[in-house]
Protein backbone atom coordinates (compact mmCIF):
# COMPACT_ATOMS: atom_id res chain seq x y z
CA UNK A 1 105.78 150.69 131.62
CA UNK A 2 105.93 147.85 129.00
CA UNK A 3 102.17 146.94 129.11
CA UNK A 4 100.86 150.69 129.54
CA UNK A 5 102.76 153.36 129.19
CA UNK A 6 105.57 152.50 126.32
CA UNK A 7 102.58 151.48 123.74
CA UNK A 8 100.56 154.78 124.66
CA UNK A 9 103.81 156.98 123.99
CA UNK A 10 103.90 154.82 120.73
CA UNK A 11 100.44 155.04 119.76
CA UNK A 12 100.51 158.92 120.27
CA UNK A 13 103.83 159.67 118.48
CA UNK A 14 102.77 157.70 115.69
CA UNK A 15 99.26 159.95 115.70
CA UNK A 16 101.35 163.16 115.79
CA UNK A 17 99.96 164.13 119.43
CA UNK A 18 102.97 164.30 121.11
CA UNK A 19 105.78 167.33 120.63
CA UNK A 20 107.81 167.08 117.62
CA UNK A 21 110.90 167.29 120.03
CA UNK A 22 109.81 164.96 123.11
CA UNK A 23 112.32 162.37 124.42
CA UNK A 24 111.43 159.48 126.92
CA UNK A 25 114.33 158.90 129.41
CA UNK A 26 114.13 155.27 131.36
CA UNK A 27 116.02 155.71 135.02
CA UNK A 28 116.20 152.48 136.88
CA UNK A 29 119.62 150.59 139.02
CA UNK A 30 119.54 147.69 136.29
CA UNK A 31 122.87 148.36 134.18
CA UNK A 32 121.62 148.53 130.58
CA UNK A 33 122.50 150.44 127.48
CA UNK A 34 120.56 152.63 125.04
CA UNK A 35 120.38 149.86 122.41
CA UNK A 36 118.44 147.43 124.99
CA UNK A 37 116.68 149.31 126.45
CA UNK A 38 115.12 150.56 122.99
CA UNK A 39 114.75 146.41 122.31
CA UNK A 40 112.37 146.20 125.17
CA UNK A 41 110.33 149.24 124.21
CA UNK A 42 110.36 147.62 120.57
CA UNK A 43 108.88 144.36 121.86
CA UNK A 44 105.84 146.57 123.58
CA UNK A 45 104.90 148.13 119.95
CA UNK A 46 102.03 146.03 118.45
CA UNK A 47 103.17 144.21 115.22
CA UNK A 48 102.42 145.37 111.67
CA UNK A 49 103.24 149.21 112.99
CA UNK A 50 105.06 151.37 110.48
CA UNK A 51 108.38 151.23 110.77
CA UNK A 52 109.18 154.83 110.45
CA UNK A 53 106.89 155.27 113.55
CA UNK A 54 108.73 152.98 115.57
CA UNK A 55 111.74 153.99 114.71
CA UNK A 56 110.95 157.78 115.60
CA UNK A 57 109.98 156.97 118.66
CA UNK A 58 112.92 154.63 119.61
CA UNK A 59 115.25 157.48 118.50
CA UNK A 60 113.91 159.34 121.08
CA UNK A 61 114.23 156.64 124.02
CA UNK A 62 117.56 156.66 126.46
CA UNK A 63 118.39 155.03 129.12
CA UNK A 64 120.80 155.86 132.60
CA UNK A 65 121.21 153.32 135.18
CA UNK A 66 122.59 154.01 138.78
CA UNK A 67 121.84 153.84 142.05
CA UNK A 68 119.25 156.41 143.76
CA UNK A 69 121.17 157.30 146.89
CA UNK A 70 124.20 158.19 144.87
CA UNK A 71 124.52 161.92 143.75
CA UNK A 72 126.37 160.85 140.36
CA UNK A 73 123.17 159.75 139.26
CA UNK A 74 121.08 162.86 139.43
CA UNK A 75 124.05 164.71 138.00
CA UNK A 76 124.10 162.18 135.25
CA UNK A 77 120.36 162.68 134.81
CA UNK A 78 120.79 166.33 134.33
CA UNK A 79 123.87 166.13 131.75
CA UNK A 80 121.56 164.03 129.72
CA UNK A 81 118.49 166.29 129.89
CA UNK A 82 120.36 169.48 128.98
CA UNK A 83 121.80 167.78 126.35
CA UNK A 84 118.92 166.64 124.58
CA UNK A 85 116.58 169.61 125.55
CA UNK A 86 119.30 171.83 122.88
């Protein structure tokens, strides 16, 4: 994700190809919040990129942690998609 696909989503956000409304949502076990996990994405944006295009897209980055065999997870998942699909 951090060598391919975080710096595509970046490049095509910031070349108005992607849906004005599009969200990325990270899903691993590692216990981290929003805030970090946006920090890595920043660190995978090439330097000298405009600021308002990195901040778009990190606006639209979140982040749930939890384990895959657990049904609070998934449930979790789904509160956090309907929310943000509104």
């Amino acid at each position: 994700a951090t060598r391919k696909l975080f710096p595509s989503l970046f490049h095509l956000s910031s070349h108005d190809l992607m849906p004005k409304d599009f969200y990325v949502v990270g899903v691993a076990r590692t216990p981290m919040t929003n805030e970090i996990f946006r920090e890595k994405i920043k660190s995978t944006i090439p330097e000298g990129a405009d600021p308002k295009h990195v901040q778009n897209i990190l606006n639209r980055c979140f982040y749930l942690s939890g384990d895959y065999g657990q049904p609070a997870l998934y449930s979790n998942l789904k509160q956090l998609v309907d929310e943000k699909d509104k």
